[in-house]
C-alpha atoms as a PDB file:
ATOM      1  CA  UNK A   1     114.267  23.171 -35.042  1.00  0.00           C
ATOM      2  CA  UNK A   2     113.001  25.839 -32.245  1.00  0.00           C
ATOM      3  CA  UNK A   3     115.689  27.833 -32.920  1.00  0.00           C
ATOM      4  CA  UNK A   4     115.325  27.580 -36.871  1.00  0.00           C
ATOM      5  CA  UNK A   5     111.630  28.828 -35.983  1.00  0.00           C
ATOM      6  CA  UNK A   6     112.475  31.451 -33.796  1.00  0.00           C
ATOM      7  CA  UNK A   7     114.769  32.746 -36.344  1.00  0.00           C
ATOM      8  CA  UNK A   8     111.980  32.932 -38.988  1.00  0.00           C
ATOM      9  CA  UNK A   9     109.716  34.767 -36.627  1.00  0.00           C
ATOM     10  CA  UNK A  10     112.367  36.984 -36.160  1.00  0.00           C
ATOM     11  CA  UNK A  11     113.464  37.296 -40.036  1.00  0.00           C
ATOM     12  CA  UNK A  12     109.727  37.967 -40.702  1.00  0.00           C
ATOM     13  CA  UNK A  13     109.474  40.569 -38.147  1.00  0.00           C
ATOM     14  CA  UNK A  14     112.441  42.335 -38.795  1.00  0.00           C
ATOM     15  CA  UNK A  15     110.941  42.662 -42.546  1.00  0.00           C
ATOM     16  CA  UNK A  16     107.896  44.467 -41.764  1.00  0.00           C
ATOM     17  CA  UNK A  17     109.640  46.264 -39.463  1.00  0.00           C
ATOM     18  CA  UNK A  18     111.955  47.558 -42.040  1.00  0.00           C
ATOM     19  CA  UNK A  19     108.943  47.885 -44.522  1.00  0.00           C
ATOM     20  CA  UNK A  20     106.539  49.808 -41.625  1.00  0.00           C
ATOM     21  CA  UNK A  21     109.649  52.262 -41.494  1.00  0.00           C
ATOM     22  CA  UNK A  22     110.347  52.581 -45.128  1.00  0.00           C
ATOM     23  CA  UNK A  23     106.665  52.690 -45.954  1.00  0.00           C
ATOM     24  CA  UNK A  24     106.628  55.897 -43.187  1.00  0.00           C
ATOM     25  CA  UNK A  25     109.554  57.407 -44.703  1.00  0.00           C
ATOM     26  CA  UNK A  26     108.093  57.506 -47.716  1.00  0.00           C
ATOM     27  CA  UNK A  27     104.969  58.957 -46.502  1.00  0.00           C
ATOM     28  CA  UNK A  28     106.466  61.534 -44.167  1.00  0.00           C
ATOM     29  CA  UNK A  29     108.609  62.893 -47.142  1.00  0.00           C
ATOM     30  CA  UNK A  30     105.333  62.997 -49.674  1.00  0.00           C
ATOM     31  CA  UNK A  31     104.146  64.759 -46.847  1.00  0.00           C
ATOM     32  CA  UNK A  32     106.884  67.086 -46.754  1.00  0.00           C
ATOM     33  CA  UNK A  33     107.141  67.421 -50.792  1.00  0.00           C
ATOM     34  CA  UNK A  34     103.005  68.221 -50.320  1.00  0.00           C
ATOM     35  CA  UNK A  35     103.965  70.909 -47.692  1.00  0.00           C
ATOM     36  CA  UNK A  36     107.005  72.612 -49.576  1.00  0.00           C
ATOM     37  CA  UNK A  37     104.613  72.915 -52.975  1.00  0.00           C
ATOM     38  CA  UNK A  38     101.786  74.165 -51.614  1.00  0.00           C
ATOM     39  CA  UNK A  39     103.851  77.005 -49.659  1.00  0.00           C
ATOM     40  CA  UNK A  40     105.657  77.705 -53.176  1.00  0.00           C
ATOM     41  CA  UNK A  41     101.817  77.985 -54.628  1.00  0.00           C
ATOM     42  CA  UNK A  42     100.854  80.380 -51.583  1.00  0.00           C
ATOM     43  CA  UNK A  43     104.019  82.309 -51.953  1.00  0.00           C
ATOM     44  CA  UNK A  44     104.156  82.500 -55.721  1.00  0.00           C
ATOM     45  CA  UNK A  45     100.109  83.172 -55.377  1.00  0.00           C
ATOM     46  CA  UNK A  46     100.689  85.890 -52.903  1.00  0.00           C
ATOM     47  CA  UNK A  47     103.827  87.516 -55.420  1.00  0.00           C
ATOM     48  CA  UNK A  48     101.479  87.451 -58.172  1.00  0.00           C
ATOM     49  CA  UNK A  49      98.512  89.017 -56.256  1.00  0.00           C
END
């Protein structure tokens, strides 16, 4: 029975673990994909001008 509920705590924590990282991920690479376009806008701004 402890163990059984140990286990759980630990299945639960391992899933927002995974989910804290993936959810980061996901952030840091919008970040990145916000980052690359607005250097293509300030380059292709800056080739225009």
């Amino acid at each position: 029975m402890c163990v059984g509920a140990l286990l759980g705590v630990w299945d639960d924590t391992v899933c927002m673990l995974l989910l804290l990282l993936w959810w980061c991920v996901g952030l840091s690479r919008v970040a990145m994909l916000a980052l690359l376009s607005g250097f293509v806008l300030v380059v292709v701004g800056v080739g225009v001008v």
